[in-house]
Each structure stands twice: as C-alpha cells, then as structure tokens.
Protein backbone atom coordinates (compact mmCIF):
# COMPACT_ATOMS: atom_id res chain seq x y z
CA UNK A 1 -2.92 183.24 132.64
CA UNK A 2 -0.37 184.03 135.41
CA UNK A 3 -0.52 186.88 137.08
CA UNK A 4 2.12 189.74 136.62
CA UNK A 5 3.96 190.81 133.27
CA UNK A 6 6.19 188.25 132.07
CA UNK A 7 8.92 189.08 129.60
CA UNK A 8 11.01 186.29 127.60
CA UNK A 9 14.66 186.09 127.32
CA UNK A 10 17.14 183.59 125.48
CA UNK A 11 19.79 184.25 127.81
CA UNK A 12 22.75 182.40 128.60
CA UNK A 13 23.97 179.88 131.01
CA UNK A 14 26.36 182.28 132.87
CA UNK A 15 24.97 183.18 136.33
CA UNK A 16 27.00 186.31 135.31
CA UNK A 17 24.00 187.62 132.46
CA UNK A 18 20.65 186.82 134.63
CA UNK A 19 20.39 189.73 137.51
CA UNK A 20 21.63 192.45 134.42
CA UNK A 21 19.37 191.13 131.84
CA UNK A 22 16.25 190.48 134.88
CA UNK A 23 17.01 194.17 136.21
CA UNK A 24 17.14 195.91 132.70
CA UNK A 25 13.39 193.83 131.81
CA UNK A 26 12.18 194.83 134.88
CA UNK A 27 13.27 198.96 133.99
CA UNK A 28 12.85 198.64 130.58
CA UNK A 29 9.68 196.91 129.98
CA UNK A 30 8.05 197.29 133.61
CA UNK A 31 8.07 193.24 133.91
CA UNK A 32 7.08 191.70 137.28
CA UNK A 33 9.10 188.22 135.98
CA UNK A 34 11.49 187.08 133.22
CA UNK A 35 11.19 183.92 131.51
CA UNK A 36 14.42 182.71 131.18
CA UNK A 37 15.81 180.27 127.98
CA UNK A 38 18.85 179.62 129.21
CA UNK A 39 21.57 178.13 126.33
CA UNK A 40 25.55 178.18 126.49
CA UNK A 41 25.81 180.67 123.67
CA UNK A 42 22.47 182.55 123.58
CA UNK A 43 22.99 184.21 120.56
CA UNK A 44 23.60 181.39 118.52
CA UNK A 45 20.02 179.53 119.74
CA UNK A 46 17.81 180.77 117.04
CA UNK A 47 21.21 180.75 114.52
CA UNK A 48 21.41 176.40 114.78
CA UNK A 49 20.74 174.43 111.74
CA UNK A 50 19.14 171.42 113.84
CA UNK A 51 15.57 172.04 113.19
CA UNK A 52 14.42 170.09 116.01
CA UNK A 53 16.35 171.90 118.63
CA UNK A 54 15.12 175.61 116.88
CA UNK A 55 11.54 173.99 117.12
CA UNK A 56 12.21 173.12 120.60
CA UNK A 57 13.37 176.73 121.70
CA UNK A 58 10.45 178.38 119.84
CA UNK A 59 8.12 176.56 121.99
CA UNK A 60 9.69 177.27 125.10
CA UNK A 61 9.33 180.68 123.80
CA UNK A 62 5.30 179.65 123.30
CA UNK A 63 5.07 178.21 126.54
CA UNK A 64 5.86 181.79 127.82
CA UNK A 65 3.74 184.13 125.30
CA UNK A 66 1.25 181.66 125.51
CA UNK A 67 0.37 180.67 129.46
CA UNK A 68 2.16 183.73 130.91
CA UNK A 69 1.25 186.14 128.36
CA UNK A 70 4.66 187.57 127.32
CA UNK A 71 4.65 189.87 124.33
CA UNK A 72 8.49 190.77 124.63
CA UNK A 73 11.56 188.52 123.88
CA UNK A 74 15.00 189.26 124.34
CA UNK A 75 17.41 187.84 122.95
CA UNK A 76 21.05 188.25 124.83
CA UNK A 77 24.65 188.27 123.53
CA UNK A 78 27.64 188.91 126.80
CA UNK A 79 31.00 189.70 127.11
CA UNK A 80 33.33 186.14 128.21
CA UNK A 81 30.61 183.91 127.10
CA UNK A 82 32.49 180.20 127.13
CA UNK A 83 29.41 178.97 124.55
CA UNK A 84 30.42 181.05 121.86
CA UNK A 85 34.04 182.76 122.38
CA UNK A 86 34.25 185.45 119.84
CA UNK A 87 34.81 188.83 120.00
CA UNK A 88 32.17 191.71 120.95
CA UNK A 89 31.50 192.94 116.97
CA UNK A 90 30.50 189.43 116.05
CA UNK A 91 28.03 188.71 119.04
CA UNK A 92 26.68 192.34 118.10
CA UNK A 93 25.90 190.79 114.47
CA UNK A 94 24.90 187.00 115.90
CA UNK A 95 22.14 189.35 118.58
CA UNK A 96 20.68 191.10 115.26
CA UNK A 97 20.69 188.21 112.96
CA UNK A 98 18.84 186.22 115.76
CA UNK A 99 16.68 188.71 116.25
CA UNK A 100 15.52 188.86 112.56
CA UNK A 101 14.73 184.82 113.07
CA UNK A 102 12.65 185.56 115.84
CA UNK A 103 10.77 188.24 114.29
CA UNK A 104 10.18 185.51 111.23
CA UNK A 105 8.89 182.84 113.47
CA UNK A 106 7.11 184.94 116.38
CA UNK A 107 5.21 187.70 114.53
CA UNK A 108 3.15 188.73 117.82
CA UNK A 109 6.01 189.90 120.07
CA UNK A 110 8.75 192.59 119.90
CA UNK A 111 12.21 191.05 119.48
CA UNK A 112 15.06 193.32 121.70
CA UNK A 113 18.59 192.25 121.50
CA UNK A 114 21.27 192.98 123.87
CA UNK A 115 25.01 192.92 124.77
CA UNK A 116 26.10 192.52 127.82
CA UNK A 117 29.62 194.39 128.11
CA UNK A 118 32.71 193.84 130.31
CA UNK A 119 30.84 195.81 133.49
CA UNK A 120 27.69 193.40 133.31
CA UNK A 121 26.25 196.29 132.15
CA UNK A 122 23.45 195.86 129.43
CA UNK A 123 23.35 198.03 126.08
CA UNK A 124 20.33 197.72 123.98
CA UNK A 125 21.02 196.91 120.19
C-alpha cells in the first residue's frame, strides 16, 4: 500500500479538467493524490458497449482501490469536451447514468459525479 490517500477519477483528456477536478479531491475528500483515468469523453467510459474496453477501465479503477487503497471514484463530465460534444443537460444525465454503472460493478467505493462548467469550476452532482 502507497502511502497517502488516493482518490480515483475517470476524467478526461483535456489538460483543461485535471488541476479543477485534482483541487476539488484534494478539498473535498482530503486526498494527498488523484488517480487519474484519463478518456476523450469521460462520461461516456463506463456508458461503452465494448465489454473489453469497460473491463479494461474497471481494472484500472482496481489497480487504484486495490494497491493505493482508494475508496472514492469520480467520475467527470466538462464543459467543451471535443470527446463527446453535447450540451451541459445531457453530460449531467451521461455523469449520473455512469455513476449508477460504477456503483453496479464497484460495490466498495463511493461513486461522485461532476460537471465541470464554463469557469473550470467543478459542481458536484
């Protein structure tokens, strides 16, 4: 086991998303480090129909709650994100629906979704 508290996060690709979403971990949750998952389109991750690629992400997600001890994942949705272009409401519902997956595959960490808005600001879902 690592030392420090680890957090997880699907986040996105953007170098826009990771100082918000590490900052707001680090507030929120008291983390020392974020383990970042880092997808074009971060709420659409736990959403895909390729099995192999959702196996893949949940254990990168292991790797994390397993040899860092995380017991917190977050999973991110963001304002501008070129991976999945749609408007603010849908990324809302995509953060929530993924969430719901993670709970159904990960049943010994809390699942946290987020939006980050137009500021880079985070708001918790």
């Amino acid at each position: 086991m690592s030392h420090g508290k680890f957090v997880t996060s699907i986040n996105c690709m953007d170098g826009r998303t990771q100082e918000p979403v590490i900052n707001w971990a680090k507030k929120k949750f008291g983390a020392d480090y974020v383990d970042m998952i880092n997808e074009p389109g971060p709420d659409l991750v736990l959403l895909t129909e390729d099995q192999k690629f959702l196996e893949y992400t949940l254990k990168k997600i292991r790797i994390s709650t397993e040899k860092h001890g995380s017991k917190k994942l977050i999973i991110v949705g963001h304002h501008d994100c070129a991976g999945n272009p749609v408007s603010k409401k849908r990324h809302i519902e995509l953060v929530k629906k993924s969430t719901e997956v993670a709970k159904s595959h990960l049943k010994d960490i809390d699942v946290f979704g987020i939006y980050i808005n137009e500021k880079w600001e985070v708001e918790e879902l």
